[in-house]
Protein backbone atom coordinates (compact mmCIF):
# COMPACT_ATOMS: atom_id res chain seq x y z
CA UNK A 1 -48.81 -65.76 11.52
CA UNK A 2 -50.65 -64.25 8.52
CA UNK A 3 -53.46 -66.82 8.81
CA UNK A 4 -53.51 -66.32 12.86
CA UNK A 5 -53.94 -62.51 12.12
CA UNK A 6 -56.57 -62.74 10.03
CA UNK A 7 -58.74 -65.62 12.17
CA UNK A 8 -58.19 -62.96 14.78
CA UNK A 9 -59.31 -60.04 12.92
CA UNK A 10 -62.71 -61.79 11.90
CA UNK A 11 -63.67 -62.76 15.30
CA UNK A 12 -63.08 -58.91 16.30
CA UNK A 13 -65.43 -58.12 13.35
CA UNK A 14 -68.02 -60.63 14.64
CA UNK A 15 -68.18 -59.23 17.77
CA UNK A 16 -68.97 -55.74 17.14
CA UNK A 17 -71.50 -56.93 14.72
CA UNK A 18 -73.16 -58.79 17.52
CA UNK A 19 -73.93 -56.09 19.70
CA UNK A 20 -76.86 -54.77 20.15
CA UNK A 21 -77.36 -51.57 18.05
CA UNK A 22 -77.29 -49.45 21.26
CA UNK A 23 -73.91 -50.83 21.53
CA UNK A 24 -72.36 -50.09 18.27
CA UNK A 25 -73.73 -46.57 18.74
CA UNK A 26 -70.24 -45.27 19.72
CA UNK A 27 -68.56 -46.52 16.13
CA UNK A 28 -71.07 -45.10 14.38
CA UNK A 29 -71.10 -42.04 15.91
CA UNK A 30 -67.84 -41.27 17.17
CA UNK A 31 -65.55 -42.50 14.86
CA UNK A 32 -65.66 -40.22 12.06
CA UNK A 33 -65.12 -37.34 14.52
CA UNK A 34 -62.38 -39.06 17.14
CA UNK A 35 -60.80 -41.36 15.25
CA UNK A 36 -60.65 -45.13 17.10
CA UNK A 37 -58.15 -44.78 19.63
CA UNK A 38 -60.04 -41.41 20.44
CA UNK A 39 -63.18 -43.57 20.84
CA UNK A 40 -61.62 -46.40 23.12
CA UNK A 41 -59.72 -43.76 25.46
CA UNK A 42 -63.71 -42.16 25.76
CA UNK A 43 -65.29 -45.37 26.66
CA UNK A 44 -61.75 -47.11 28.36
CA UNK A 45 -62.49 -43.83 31.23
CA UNK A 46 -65.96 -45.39 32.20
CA UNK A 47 -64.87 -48.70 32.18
CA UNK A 48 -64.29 -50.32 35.66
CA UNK A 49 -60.67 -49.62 37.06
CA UNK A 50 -59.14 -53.33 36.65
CA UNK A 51 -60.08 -53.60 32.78
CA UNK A 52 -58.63 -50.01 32.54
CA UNK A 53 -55.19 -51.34 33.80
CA UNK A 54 -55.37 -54.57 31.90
CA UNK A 55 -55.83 -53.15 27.83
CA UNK A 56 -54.03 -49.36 28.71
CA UNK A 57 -50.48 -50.96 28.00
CA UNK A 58 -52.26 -52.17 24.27
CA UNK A 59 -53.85 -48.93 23.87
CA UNK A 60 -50.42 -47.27 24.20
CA UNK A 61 -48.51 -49.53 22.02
CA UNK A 62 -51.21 -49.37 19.30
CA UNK A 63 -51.34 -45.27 19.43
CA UNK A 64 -47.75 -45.22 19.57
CA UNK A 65 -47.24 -46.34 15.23
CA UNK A 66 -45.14 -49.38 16.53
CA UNK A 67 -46.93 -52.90 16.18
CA UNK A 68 -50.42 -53.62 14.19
CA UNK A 69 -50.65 -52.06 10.53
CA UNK A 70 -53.26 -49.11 10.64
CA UNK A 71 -56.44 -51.72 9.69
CA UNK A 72 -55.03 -54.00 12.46
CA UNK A 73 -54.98 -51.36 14.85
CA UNK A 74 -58.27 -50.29 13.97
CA UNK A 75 -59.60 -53.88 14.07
CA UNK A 76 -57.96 -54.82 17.39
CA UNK A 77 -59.56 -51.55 19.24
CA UNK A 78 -62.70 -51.87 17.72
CA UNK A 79 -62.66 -55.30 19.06
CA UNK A 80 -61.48 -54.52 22.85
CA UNK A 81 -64.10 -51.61 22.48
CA UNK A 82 -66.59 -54.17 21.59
CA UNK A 83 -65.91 -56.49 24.68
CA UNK A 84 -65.67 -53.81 27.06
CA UNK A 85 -69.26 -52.68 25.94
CA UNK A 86 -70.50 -56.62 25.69
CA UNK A 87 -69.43 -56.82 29.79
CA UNK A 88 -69.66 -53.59 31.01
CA UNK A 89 -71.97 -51.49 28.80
CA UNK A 90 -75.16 -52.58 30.21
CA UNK A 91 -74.27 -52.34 33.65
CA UNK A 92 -72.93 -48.83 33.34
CA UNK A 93 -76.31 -47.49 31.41
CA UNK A 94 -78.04 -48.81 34.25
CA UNK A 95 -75.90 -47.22 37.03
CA UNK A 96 -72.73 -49.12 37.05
CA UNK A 97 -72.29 -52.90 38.42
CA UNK A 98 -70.87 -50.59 41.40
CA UNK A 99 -74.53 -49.34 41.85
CA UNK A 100 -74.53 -45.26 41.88
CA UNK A 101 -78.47 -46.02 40.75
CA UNK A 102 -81.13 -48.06 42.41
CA UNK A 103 -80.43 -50.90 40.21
CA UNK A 104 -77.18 -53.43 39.68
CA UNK A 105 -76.14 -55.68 36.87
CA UNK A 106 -79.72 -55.08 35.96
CA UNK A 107 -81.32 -56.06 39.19
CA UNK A 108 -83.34 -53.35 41.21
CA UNK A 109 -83.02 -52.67 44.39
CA UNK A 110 -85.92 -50.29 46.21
CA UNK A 111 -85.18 -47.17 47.50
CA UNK A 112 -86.22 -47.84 51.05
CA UNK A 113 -85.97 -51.26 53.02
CA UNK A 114 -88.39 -49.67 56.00
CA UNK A 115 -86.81 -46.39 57.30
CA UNK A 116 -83.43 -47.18 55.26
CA UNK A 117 -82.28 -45.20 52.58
CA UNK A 118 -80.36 -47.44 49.82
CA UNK A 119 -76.89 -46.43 49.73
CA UNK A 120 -74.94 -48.73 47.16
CA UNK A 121 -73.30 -51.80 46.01
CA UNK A 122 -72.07 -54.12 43.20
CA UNK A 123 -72.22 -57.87 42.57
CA UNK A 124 -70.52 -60.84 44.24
CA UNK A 125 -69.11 -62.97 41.66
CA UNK A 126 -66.66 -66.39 41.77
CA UNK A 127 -64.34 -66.87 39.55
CA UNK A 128 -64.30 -63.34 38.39
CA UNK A 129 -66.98 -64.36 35.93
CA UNK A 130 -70.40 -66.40 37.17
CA UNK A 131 -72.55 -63.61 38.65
CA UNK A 132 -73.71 -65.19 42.28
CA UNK A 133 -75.66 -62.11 43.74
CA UNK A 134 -75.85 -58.56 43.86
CA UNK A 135 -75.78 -56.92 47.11
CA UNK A 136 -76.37 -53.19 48.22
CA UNK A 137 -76.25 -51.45 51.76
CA UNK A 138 -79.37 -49.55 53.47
CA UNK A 139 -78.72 -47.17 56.18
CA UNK A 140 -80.72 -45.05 58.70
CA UNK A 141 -79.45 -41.57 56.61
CA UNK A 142 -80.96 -39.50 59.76
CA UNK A 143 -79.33 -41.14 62.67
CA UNK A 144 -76.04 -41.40 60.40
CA UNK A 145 -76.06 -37.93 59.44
CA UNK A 146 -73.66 -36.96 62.60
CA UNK A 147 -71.45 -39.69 61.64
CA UNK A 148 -71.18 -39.17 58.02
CA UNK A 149 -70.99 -35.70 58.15
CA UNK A 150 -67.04 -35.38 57.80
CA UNK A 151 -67.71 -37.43 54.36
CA UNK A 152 -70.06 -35.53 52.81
CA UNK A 153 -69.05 -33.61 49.73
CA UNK A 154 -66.12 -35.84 49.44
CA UNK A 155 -65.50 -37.51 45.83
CA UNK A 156 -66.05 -41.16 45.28
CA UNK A 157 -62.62 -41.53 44.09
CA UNK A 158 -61.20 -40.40 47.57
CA UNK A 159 -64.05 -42.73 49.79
CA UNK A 160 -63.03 -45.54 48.09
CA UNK A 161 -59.77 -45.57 49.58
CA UNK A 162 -60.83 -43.93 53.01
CA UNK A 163 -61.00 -46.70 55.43
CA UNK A 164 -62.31 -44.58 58.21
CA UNK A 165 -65.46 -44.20 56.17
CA UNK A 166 -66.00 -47.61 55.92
CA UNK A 167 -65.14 -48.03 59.67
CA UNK A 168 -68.02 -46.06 60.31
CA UNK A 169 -70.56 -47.94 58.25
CA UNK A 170 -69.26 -51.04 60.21
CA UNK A 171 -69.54 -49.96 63.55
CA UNK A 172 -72.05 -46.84 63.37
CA UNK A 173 -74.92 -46.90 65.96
CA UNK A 174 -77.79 -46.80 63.33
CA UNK A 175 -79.54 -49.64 61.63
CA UNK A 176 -78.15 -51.11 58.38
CA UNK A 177 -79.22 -53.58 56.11
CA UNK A 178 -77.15 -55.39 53.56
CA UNK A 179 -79.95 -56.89 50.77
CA UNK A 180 -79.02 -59.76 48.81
CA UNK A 181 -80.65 -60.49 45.46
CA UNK A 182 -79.58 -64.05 43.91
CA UNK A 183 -78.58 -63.82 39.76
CA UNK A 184 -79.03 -67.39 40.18
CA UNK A 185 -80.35 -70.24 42.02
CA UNK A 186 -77.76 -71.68 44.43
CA UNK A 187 -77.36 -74.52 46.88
CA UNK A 188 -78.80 -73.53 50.53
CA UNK A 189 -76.09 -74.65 52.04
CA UNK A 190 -73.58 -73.29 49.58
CA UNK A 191 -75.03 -69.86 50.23
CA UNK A 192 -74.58 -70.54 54.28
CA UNK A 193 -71.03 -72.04 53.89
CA UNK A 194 -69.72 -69.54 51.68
CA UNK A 195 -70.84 -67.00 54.52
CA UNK A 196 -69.10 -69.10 56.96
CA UNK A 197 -66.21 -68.98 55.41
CA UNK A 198 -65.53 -65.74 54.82
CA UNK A 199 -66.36 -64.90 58.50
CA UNK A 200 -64.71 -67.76 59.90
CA UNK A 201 -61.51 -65.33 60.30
CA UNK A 202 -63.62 -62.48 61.40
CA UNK A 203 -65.63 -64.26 64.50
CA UNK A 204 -64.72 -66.38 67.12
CA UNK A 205 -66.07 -70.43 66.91
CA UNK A 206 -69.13 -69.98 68.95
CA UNK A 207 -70.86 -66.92 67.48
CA UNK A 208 -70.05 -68.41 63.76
CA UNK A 209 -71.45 -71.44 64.55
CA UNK A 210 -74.53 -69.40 66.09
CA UNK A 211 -74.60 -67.66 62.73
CA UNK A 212 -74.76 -70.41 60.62
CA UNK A 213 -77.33 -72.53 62.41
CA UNK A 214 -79.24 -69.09 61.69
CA UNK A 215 -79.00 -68.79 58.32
CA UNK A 216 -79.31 -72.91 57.67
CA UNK A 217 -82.50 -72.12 59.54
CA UNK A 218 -84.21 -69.28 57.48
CA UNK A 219 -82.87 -70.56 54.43
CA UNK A 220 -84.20 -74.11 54.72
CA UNK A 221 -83.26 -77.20 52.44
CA UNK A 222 -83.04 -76.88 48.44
CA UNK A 223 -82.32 -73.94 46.87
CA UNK A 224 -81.79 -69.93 46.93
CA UNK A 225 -84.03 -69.18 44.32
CA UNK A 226 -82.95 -66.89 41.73
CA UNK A 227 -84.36 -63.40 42.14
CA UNK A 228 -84.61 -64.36 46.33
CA UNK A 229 -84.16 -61.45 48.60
CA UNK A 230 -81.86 -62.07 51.31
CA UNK A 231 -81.81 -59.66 54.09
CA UNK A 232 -78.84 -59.16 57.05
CA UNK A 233 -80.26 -56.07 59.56
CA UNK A 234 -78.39 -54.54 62.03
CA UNK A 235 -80.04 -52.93 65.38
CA UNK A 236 -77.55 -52.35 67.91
CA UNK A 237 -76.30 -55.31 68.78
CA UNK A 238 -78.53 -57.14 67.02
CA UNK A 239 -78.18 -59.15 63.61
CA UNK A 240 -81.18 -60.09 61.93
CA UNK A 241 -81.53 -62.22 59.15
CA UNK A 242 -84.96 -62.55 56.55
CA UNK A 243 -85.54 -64.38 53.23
CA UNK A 244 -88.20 -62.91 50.66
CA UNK A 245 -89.50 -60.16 52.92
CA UNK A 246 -87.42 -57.57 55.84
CA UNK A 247 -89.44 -59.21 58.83
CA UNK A 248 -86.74 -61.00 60.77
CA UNK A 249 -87.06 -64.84 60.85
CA UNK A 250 -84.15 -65.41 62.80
CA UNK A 251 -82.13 -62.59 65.23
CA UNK A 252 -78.93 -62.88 66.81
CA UNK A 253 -77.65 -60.89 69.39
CA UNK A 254 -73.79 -60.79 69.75
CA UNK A 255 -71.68 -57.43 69.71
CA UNK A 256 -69.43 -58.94 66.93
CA UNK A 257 -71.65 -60.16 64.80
CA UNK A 258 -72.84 -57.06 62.56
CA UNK A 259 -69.06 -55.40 62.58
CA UNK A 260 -68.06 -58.74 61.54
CA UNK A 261 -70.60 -59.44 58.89
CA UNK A 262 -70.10 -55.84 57.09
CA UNK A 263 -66.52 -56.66 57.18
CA UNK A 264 -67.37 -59.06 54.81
CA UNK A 265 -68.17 -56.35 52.20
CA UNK A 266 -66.59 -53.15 53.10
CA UNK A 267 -63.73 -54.18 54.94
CA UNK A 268 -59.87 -54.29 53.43
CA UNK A 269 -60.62 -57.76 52.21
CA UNK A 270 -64.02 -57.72 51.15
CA UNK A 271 -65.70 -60.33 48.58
CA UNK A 272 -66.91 -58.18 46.53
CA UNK A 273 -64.51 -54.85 45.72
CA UNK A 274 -67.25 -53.88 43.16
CA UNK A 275 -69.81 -53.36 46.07
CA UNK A 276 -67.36 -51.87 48.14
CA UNK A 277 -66.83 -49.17 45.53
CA UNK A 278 -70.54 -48.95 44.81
CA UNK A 279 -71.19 -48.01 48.01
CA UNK A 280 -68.57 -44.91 48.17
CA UNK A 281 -70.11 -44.17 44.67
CA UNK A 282 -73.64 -44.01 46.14
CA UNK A 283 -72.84 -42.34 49.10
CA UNK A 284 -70.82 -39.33 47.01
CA UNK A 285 -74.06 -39.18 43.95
CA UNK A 286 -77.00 -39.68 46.26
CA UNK A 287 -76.79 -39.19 50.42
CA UNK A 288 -76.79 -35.66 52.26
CA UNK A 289 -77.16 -33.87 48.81
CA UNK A 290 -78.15 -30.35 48.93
């Protein structure tokens, strides 16, 4: 055990020496004044809400004198302080993976697509791990301001969990556009059947095979590129969809389609909860302020 203990100890150490020196800031800095559990309960608050539930049961058990001997405890926090900075820190200097800025896990996204005003968004991952894309919403803020007006004001924290705000982003009658950027290359036709499948429960057989014909169509043999812009425009009834640039290259019109499609990513199920929070967080920091 003694042996395991200290193998684990020296990895912690490694880590935190790894980081970049913007990184380590918060030891340096902090510590003397806070103490290290003071530190990790400062930077635990920022982190997203699923690592916060994961390492809060160690946090308390460490704080509490039972377990680790003091060094342990202090070599055990520095070193969850140290991962949670390795995944998250970047992401949160730059906005958040959730998107509250105009960029996400380090991509930017432009303010405007046309006369949309970038809302929010996050990053689609699988696994929990291998970035795929990140993905923000654009809306028409001027024809949505009657809609959205019973959110405005309201905290991120309570639009997250609102799904009549979401409703209204799905089913609004102003244009949207959901922008895809690619972390990575991937597969055309992984790209199109991963769409398929998650609205395969959402559409009925005829409009999702309409859809994916589409997409096959604009997205062509080979590869997504990484860094490709992927764009999915709502107009009414309308769905268009556009690779590199907004022009449409391919437009479907089916009353089920768009609903159906932002479903996807800000209904109760979506594929992405990150974006789906994003989104509430951009709304509350950036739309209708006065």
């Amino acid at each position: 055990m003694a042996d395991l203990k200290a193998m684990a100890e020296d990895q912690l150490v490694k880590v935190v020496s790894e980081l970049p020196w913007y990184l380590q800031l918060p030891f340096t800095v902090l510590q003397p004044l806070l103490g290290v559990v003071g530190v990790f309960k400062l930077v635990l608050g920022a982190l997203p809400a699923a690592t916060q539930t994961t390492v809060k049961p160690l946090l308390e058990t460490l704080d509490d004198g039972s377990g680790a001997s003091s060094s342990g405890k202090s070599l055990i926090l520095f070193g969850l302080l140290a991962i949670g900075l390795a995944l998250f820190g970047p992401s949160l200097l730059s906005s958040g993976a959730s998107g509250a800025g105009d960029s996400i896990d380090g991509i930017a996204f432009p303010g405007t697509v046309g006369a949309q005003t970038f809302v929010g968004g996050g990053t689609r991952s699988k696994y929990g791990a291998v970035k795929v894309y990140a993905v923000g919403l654009y809306i028409d803020a001027s024809r949505a301001a009657s809609s959205l007006k019973p959110f405005v004001g309201a905290p991120a924290s309570s639009l997250t969990g609102r799904a009549d705000f979401f409703r209204v982003l799905q089913t609004g009658r102003f244009d949207r556009t959901l922008l895809l950027q690619f972390h990575r290359s991937v597969a055309a036709d992984a790209v199109a059947g991963a769409l398929r499948d998650s609205l395969a429960s959402r559409l009925g057989a005829v409009a999702l095979e309409k859809f994916r014909a589409a997409l096959s169509a604009v997205l062509g043999a080979g590869s997504v590129a990484k860094g490709a812009r992927l764009y999915f425009s709502c107009r009414g009834d309308a769905l268009s969809i556009a690779l590199g640039a907004p022009s449409p290259a391919s437009t479907l019109k089916d009353k089920a389609l768009c609903p159906a499609f932002l479903d996807v990513y800000l209904g109760p199920k979506p594929v992405s909860p990150a974006a789906k929070a994003g989104v509430a967080t951009g709304f509350a920091a950036r739309l209708y302020r006065s």
